[in-house]
N, C-alpha and C. Protein backbone atom coordinates (compact mmCIF):
# COMPACT_ATOMS: atom_id res chain seq x y z
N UNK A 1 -14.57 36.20 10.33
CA UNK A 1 -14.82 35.05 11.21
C UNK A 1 -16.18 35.22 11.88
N UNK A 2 -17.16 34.03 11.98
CA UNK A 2 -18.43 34.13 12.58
C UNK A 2 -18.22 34.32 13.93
N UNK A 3 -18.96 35.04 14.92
CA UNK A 3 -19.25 35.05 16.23
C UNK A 3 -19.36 34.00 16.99
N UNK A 4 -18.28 33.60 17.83
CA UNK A 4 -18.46 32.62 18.57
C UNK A 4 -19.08 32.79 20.19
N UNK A 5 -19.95 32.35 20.36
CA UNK A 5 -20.52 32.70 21.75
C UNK A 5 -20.04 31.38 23.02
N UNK A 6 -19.06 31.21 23.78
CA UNK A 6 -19.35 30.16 24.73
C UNK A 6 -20.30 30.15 25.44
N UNK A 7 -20.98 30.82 25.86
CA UNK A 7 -21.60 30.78 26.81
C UNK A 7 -22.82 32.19 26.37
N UNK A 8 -23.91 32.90 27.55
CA UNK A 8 -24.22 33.81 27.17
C UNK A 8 -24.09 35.17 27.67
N UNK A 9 -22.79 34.22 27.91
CA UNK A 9 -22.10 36.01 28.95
C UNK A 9 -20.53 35.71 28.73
N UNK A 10 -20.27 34.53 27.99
CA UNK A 10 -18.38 34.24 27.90
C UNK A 10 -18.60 34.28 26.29
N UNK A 11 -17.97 35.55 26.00
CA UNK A 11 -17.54 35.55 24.27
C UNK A 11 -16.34 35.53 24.01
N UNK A 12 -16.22 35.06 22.53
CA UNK A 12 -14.89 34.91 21.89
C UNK A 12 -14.81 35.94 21.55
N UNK A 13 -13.52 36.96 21.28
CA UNK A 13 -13.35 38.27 20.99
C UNK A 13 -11.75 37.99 20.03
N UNK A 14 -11.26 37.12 20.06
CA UNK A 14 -9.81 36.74 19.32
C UNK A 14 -10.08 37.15 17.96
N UNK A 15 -9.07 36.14 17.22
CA UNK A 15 -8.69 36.06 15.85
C UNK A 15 -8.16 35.15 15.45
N UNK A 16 -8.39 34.86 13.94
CA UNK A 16 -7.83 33.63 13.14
C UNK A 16 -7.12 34.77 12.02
N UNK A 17 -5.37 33.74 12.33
CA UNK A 17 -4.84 34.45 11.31
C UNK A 17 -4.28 33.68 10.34
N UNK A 18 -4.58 33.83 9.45
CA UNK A 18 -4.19 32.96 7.81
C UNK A 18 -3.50 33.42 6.87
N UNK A 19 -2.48 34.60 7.78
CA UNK A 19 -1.48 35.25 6.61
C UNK A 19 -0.04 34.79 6.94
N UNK A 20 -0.24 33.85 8.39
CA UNK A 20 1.13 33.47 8.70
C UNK A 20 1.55 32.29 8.45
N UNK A 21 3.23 32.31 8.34
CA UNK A 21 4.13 30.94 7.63
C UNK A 21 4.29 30.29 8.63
N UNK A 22 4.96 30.80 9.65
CA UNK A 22 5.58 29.93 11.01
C UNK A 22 5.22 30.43 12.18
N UNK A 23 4.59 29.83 13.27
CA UNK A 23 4.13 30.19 14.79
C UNK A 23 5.70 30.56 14.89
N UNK A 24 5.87 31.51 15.70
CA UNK A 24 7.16 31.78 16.81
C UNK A 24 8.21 31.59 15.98
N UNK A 25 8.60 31.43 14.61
CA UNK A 25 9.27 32.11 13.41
C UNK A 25 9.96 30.25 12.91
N UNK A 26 8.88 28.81 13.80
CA UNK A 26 10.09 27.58 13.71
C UNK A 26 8.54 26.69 13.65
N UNK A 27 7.52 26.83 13.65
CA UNK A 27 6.50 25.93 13.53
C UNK A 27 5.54 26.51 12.10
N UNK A 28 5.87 25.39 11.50
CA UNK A 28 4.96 25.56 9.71
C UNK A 28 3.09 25.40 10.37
N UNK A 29 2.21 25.93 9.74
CA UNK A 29 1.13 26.28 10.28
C UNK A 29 0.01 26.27 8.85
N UNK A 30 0.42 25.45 8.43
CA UNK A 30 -0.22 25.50 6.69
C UNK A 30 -2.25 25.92 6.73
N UNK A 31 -2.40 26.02 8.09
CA UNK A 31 -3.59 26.52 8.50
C UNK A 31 -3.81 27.68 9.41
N UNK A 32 -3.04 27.89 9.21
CA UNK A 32 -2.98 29.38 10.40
C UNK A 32 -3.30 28.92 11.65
N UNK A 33 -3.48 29.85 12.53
CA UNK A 33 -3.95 29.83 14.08
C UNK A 33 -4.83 30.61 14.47
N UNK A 34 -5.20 30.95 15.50
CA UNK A 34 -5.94 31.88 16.19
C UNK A 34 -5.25 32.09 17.12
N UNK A 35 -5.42 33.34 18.16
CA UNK A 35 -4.95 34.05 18.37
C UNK A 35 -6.25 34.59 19.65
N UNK A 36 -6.23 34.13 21.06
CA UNK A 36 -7.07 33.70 21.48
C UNK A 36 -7.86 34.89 22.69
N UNK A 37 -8.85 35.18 22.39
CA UNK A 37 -9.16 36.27 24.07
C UNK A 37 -10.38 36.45 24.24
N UNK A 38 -10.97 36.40 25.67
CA UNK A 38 -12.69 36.46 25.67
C UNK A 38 -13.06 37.76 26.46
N UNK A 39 -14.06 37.96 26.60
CA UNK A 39 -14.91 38.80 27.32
C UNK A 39 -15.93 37.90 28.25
N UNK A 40 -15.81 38.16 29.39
CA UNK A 40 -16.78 37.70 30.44
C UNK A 40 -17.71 39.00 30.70
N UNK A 41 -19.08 38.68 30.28
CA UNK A 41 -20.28 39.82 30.89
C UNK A 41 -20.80 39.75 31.93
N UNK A 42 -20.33 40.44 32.91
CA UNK A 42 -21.08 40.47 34.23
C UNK A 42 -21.03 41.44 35.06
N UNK A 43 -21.33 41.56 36.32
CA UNK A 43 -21.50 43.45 37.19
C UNK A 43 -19.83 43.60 37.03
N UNK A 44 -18.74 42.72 36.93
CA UNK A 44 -17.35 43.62 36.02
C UNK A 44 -16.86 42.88 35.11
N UNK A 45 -16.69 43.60 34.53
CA UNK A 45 -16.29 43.12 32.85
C UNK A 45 -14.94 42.61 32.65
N UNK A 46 -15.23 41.42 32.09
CA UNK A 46 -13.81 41.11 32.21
C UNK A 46 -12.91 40.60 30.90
N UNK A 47 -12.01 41.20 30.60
CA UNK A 47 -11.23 40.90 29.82
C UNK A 47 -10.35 39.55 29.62
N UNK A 48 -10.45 38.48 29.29
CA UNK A 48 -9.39 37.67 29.46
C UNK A 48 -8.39 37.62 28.17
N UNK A 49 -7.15 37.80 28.33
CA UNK A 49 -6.30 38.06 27.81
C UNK A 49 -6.30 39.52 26.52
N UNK A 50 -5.20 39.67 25.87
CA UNK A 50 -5.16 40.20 24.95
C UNK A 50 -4.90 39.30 23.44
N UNK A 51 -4.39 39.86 22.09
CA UNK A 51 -4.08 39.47 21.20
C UNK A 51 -2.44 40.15 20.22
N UNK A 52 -1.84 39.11 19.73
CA UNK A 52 -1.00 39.43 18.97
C UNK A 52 -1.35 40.59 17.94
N UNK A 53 -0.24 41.43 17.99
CA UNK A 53 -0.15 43.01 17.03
C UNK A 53 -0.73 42.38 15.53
N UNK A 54 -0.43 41.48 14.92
CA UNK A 54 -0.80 41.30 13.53
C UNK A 54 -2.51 41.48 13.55
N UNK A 55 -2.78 40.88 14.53
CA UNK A 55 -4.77 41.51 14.43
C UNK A 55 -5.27 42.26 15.77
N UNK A 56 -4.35 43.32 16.03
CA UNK A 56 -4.77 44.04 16.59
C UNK A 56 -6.39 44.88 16.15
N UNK A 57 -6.02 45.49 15.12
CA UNK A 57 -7.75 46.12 14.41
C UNK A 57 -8.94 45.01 14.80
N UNK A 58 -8.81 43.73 14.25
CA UNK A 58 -9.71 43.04 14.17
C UNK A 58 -10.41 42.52 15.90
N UNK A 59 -9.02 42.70 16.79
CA UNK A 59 -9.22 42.37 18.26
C UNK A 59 -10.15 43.63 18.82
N UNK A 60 -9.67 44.80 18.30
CA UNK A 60 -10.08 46.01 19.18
C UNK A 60 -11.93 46.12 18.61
N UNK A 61 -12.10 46.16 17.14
CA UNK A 61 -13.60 45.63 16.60
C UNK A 61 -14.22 45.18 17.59
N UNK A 62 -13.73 43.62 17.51
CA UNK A 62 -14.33 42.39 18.49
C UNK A 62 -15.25 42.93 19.95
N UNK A 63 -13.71 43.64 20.44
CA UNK A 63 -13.94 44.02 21.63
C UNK A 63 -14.96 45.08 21.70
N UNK A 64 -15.05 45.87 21.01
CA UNK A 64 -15.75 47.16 21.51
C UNK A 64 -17.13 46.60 20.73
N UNK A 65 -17.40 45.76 19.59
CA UNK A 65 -18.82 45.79 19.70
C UNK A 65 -19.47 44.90 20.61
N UNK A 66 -18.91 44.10 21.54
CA UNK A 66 -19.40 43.29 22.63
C UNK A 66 -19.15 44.02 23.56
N UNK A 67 -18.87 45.09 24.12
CA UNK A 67 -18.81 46.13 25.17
C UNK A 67 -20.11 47.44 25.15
N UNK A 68 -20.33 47.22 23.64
CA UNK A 68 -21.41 47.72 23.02
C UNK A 68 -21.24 49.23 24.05
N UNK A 69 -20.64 50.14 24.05
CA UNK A 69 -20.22 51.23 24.98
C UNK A 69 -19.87 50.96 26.59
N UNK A 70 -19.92 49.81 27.10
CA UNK A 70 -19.62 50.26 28.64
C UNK A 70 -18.16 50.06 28.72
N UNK A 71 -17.66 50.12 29.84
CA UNK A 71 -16.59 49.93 30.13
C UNK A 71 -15.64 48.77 30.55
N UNK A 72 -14.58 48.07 30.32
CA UNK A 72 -13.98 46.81 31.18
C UNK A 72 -13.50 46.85 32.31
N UNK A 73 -13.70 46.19 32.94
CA UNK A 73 -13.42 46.19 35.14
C UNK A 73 -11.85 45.92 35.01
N UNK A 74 -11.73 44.40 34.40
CA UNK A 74 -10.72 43.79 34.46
C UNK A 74 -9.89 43.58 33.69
N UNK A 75 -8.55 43.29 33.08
CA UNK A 75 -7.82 42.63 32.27
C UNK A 75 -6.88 41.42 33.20
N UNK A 76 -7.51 40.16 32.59
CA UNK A 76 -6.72 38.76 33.34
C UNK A 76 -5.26 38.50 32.34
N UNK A 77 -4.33 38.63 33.23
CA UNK A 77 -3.33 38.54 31.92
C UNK A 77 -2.31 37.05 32.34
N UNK A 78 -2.79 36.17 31.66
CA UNK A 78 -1.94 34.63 32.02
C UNK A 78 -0.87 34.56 31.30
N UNK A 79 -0.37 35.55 30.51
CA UNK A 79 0.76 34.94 29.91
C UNK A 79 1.23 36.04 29.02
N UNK A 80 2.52 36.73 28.71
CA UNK A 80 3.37 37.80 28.93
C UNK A 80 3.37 37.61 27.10
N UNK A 81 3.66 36.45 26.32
CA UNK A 81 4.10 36.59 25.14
C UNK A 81 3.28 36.71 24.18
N UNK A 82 3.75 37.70 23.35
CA UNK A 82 3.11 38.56 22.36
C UNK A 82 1.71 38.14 21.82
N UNK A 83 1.84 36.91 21.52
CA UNK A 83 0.43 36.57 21.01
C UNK A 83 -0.29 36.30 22.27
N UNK A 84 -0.33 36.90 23.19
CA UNK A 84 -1.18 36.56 24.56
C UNK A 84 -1.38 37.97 24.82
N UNK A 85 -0.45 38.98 24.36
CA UNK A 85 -0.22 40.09 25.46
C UNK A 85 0.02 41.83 24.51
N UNK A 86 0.13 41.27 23.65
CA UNK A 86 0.60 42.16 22.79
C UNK A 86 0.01 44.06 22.85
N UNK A 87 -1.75 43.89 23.16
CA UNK A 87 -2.37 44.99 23.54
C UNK A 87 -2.10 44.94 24.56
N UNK A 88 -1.52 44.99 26.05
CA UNK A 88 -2.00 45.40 26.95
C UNK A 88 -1.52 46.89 27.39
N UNK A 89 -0.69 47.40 26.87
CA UNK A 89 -0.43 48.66 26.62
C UNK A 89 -1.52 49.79 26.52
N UNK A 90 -2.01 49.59 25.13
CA UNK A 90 -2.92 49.70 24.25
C UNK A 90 -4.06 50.10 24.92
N UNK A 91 -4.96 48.49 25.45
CA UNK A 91 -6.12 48.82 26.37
C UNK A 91 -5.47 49.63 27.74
N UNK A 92 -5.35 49.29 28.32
CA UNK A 92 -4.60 49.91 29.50
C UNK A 92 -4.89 51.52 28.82
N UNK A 93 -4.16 51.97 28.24
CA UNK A 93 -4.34 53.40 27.93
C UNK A 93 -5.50 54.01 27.52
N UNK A 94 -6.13 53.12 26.71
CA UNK A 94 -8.13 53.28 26.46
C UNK A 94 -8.67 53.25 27.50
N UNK A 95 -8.50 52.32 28.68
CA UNK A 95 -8.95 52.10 29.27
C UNK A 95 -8.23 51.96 30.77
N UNK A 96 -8.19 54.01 31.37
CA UNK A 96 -7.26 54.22 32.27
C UNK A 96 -7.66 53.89 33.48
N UNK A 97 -9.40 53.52 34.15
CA UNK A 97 -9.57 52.96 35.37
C UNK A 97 -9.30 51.45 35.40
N UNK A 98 -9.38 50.84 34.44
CA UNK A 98 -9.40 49.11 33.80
C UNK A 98 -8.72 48.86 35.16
N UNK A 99 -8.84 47.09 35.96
CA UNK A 99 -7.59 46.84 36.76
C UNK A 99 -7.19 45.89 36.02
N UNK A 100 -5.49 45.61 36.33
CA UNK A 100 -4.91 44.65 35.85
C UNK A 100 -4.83 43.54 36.66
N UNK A 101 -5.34 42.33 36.61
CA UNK A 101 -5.27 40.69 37.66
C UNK A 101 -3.71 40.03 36.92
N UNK A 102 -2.71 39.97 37.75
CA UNK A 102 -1.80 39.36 37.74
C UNK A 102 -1.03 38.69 38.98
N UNK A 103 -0.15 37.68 38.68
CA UNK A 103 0.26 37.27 40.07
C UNK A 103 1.95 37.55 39.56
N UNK A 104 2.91 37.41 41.37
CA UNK A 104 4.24 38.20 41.10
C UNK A 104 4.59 38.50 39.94
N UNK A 105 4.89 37.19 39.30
CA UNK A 105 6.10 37.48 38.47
C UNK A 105 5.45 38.14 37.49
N UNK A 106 3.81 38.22 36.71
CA UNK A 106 3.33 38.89 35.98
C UNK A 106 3.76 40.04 36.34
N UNK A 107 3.49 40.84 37.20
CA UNK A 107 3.89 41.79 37.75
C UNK A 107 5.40 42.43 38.16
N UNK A 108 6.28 41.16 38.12
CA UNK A 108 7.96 42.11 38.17
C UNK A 108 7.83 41.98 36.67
N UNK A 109 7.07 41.58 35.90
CA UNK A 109 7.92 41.53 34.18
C UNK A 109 7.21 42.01 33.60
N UNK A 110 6.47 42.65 34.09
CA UNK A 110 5.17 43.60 32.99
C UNK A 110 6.12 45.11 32.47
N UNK A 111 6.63 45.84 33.25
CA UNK A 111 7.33 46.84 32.81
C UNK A 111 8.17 46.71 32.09
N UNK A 112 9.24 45.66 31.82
CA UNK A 112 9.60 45.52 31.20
C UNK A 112 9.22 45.16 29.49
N UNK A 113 7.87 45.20 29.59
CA UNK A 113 6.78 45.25 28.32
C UNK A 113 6.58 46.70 27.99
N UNK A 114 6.00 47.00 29.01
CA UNK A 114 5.28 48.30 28.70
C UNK A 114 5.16 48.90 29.90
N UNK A 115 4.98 50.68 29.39
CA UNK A 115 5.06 51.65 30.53
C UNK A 115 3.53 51.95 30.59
N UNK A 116 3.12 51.61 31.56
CA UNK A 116 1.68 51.64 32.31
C UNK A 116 1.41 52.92 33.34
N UNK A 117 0.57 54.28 33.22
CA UNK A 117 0.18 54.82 33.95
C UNK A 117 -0.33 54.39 35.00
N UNK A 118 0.16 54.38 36.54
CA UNK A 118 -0.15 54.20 37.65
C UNK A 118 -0.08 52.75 37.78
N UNK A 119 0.73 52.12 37.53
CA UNK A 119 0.65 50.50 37.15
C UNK A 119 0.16 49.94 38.78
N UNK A 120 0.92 50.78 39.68
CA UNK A 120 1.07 49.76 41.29
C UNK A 120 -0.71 50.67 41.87
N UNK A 121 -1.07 51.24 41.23
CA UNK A 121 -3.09 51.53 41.81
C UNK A 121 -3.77 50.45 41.19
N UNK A 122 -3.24 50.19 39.98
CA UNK A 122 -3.99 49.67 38.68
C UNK A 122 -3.81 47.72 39.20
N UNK A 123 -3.08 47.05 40.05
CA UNK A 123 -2.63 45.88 39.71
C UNK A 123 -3.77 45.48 41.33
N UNK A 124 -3.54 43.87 40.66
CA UNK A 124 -4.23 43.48 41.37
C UNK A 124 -3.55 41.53 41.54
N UNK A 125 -3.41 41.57 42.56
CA UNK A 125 -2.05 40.37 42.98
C UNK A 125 -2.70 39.44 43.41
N UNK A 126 -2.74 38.08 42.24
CA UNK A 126 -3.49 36.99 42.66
C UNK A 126 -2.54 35.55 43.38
N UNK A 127 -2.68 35.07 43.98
CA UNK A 127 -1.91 34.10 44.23
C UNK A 127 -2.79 32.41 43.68
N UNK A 128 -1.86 31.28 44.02
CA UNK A 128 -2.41 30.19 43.96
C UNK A 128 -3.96 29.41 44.66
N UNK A 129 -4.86 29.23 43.73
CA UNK A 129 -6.27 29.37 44.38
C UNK A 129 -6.99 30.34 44.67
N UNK A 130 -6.64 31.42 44.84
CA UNK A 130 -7.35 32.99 45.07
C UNK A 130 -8.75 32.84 44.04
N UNK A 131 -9.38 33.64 44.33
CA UNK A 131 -10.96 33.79 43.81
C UNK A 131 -10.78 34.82 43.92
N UNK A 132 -11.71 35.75 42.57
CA UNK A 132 -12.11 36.90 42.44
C UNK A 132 -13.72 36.54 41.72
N UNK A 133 -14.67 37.74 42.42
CA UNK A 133 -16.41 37.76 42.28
C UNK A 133 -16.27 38.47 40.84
N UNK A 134 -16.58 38.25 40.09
CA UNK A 134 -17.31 39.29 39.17
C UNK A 134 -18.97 39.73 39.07
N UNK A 135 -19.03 39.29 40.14
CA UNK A 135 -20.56 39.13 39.79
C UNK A 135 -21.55 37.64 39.86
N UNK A 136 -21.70 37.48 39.10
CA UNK A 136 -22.62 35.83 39.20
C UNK A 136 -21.47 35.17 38.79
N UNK A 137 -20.64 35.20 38.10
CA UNK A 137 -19.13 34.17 37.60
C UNK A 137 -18.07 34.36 39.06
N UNK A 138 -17.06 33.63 38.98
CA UNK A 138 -15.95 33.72 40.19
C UNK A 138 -15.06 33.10 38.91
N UNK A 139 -13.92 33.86 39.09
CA UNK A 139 -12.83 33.50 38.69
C UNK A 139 -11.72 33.08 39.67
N UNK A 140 -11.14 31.56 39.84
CA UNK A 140 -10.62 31.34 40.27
C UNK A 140 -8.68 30.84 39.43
N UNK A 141 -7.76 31.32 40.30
CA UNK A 141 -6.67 31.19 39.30
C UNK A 141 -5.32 30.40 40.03
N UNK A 142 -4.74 29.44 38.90
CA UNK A 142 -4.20 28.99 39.40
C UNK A 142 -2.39 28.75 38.47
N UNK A 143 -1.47 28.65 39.14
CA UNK A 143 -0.13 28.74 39.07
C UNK A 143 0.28 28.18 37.28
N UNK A 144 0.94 28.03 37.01
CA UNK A 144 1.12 27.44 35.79
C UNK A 144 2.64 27.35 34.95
N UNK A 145 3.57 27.94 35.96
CA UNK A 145 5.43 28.38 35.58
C UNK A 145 5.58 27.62 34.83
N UNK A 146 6.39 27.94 33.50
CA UNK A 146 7.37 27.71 32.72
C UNK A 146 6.15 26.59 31.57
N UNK A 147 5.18 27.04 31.31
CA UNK A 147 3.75 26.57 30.15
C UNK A 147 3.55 27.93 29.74
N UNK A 148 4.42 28.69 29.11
CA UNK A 148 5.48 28.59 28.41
C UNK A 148 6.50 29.28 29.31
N UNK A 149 6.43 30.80 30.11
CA UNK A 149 7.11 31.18 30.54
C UNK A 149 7.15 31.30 32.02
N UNK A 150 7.67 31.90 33.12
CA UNK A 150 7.34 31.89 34.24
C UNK A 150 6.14 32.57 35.14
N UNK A 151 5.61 33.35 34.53
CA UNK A 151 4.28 34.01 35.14
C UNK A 151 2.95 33.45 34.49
N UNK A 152 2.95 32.70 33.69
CA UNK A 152 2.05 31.50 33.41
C UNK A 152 1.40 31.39 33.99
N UNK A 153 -0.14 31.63 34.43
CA UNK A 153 -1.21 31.13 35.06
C UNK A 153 -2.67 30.92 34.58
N UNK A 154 -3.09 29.77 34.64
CA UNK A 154 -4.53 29.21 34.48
C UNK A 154 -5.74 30.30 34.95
N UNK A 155 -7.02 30.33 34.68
CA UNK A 155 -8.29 30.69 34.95
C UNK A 155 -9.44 30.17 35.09
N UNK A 156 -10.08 29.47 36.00
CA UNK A 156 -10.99 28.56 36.09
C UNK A 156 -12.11 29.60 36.51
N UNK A 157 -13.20 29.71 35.68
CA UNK A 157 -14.45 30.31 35.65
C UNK A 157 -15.53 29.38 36.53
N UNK A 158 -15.85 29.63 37.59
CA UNK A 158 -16.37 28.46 38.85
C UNK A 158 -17.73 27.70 38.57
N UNK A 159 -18.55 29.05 37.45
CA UNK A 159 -20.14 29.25 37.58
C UNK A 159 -20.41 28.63 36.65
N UNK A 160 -19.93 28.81 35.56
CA UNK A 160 -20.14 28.50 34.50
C UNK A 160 -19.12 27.16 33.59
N UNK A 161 -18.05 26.78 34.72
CA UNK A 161 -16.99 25.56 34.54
C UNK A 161 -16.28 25.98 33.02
N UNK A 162 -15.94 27.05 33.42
CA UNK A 162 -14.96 27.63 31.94
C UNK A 162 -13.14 27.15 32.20
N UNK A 163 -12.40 26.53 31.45
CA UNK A 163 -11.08 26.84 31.94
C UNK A 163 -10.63 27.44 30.80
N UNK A 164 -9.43 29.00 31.44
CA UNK A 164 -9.22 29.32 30.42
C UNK A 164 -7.54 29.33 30.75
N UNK A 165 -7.23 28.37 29.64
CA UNK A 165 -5.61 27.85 30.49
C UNK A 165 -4.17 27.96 29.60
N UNK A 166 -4.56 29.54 29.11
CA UNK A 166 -3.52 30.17 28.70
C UNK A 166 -2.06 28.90 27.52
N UNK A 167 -1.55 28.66 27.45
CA UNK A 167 -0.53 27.64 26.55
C UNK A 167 -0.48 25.86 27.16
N UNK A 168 -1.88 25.67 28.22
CA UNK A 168 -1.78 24.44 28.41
C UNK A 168 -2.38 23.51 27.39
N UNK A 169 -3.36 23.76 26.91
CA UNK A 169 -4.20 23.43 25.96
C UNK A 169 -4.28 24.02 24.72
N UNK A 170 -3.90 23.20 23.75
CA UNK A 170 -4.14 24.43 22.29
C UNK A 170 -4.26 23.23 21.13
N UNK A 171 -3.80 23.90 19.88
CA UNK A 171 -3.54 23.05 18.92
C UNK A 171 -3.47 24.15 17.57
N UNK A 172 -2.52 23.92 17.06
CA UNK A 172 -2.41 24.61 15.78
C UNK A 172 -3.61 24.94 14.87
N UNK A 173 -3.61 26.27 13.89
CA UNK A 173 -4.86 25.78 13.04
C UNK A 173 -5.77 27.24 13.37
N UNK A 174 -6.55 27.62 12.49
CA UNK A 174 -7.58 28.67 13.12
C UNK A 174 -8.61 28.32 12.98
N UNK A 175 -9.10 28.90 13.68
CA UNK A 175 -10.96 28.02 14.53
C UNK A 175 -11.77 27.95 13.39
N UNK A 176 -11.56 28.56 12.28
CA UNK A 176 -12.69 28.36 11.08
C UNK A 176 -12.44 27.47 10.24
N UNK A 177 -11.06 26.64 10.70
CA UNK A 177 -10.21 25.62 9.65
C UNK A 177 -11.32 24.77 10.09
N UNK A 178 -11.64 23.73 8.91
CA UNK A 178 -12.24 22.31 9.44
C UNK A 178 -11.07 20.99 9.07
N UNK A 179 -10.50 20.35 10.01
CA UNK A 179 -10.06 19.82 9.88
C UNK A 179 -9.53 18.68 11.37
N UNK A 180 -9.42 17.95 11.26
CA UNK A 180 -9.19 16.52 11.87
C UNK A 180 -8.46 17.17 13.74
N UNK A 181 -9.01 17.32 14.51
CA UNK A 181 -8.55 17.92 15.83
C UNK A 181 -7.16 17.50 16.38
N UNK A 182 -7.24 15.93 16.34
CA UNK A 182 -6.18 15.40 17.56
C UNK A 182 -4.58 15.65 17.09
N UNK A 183 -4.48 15.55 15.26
CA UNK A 183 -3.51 15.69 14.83
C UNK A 183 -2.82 16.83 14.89
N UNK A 184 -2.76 18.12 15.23
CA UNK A 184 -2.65 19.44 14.85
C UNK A 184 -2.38 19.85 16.77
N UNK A 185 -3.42 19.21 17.40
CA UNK A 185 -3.34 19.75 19.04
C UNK A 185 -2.48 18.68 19.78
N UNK A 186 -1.53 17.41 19.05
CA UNK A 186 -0.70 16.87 19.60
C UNK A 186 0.63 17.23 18.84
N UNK A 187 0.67 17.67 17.62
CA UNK A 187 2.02 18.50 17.18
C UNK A 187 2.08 19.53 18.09
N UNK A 188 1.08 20.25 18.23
CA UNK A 188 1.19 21.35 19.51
C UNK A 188 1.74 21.39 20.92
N UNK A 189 1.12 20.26 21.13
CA UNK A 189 1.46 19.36 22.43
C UNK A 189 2.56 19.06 22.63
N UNK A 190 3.56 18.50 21.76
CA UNK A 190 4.55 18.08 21.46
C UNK A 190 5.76 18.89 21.45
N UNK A 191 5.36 20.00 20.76
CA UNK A 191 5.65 21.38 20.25
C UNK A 191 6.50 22.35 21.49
N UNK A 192 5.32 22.46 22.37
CA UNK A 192 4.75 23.81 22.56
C UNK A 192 5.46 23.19 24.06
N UNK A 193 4.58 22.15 24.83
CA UNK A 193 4.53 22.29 25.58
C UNK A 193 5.15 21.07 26.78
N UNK A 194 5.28 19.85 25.60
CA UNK A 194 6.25 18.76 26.35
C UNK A 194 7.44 19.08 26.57
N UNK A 195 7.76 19.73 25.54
CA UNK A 195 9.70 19.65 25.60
C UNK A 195 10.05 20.54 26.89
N UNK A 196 9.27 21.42 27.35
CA UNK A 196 9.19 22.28 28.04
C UNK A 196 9.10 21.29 30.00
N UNK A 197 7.93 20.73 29.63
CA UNK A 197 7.73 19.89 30.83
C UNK A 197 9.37 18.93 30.93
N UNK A 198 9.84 18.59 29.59
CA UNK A 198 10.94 17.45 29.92
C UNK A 198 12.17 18.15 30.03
N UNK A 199 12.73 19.41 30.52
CA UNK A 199 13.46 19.89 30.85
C UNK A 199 13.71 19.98 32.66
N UNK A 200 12.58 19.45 33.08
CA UNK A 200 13.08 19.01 34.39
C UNK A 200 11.59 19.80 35.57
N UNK A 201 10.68 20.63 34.80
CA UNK A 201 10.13 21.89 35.28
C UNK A 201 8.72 21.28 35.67
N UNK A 202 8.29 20.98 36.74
CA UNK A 202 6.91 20.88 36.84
C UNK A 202 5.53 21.47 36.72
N UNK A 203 4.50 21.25 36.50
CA UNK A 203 3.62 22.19 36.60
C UNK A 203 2.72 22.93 37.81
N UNK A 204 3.54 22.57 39.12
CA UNK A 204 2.58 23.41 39.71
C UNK A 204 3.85 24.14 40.78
C-alpha cells in the first residue's frame, strides 16, 4: 500500500486487508477493508489507535519507519475491539514509558484485554471535552457510548481540524480499492452503526 500522508505531521500507519471474507464473521466485503491507525508528529508522539492481529507485521513496519527511531508519548485508544485494539498489549510492552489516553470505561475494560505492566502509572483519564497539548496539535476528546461499544470515544485534532472518530464514520472496502464511495459507507452505516443508534442508545 502507498504512503498516505494527511497532513505533514498526521500519517496513516494502518492497513488494507484483502484476504478477508466477512467483517466481524456476518458482513461480505468483496473488497476488503482497512484497518485504521495514525501517528501524530509532534514534541509527543502520538499514537492513535492500534490495528487488528491479521496485519499486525505490516502495522508494526508502518509504525517504526515513521518513528524513524524515537520514541511514542502516547497511545489514544477509542475503541476496545480487535480491529481497533488488537496491539495494545504488544506496543505497551515495546514501549514501557508509552502513556495510555483513555476515559473510565476504557479503563475498567482494558484488563480484561490485556495484562499491562504498571497499567494505573501508565493511564491517563480523559473525560468529555478534555484537551491534551502535544505540542503545536491539541487533542481534544469526546464521549461516543455504544458506536460500537461502551468506551467509544471520538478525537478531534484542534490545529490541524483532524477528526478521528473511531466506528462513527467508515465504509467498507480498503483504501487502495477504487470504487464508487457513498455505496459501501452507507451499507456500513446501516451496518455498523444505525441498528445500534435504533436500539434506543444515544450518542452523547
Amino acid at each position: 500500500m502507498k504512503k498516505i500522508d494527511i497532513s505533514e505531521n498526521i500519517v496513516y500507519i494502518g492497513a488494507d486487508d484483502r484476504d478477508i471474507d466477512l467483517f466481524e464473521s456476518q458482513y461480505i466485503v468483496p473488497n476488503g477493508i482497512s484497518y485504521n491507525s495514525y501517528l501524530i508528529k509532534d514534541e509527543k508522539i502520538t499514537i492513535m489507535d492500534t490495528i487488528d492481529k491479521r496485519k499486525t507485521k505490516e502495522w508494526l513496519e508502518n509504525l517504526e519507519n515513521e518513528l524513524n527511531g524515537k520514541v511514542p508519548d502516547y497511545l489514544v485508544i477509542s475503541h476496545l475491539e480487535p480491529d481497533h485494539a488488537y496491539n495494545i498489549g504488544l506496543i505497551s510492552e515495546k514501549y514501557p514509558d508509552m502513556k495510555l489516553i483513555g476515559n473510565a470505561k476504557t479503563f475498567a475494560f482494558l484488563p480484561e484485554f490485556f495484562e499491562i505492566e504498571k497499567l494505573e502509572e501508565r493511564m491517563i483519564l480523559v473525560k468529555e471535552g478534555e484537551e491534551i497539548s502535544l505540542g503545536a496539535h491539541k487533542l481534544q476528546f469526546f464521549m461516543a457510548p455504544m458506536c460500537h461499544w461502551p468506551e467509544v470515544m471520538v478525537t478531534y485534532e484542534k490545529t490541524e481540524k483532524v477528526l478521528f472518530s473511531a466506528d462513527a464514520f467508515g465504509k467498507f472496502g480498503a483504501l487502495d480499492e477504487e470504487e464508487e464511495w457513498a455505496c459501501e459507507a452507507r451499507r456500513y452505516y446501516f451496518n455498523i452503526v444505525r441498528k445500534i443508534w435504533n436500539a434506543g442508545t444515544s450518542f452523547t
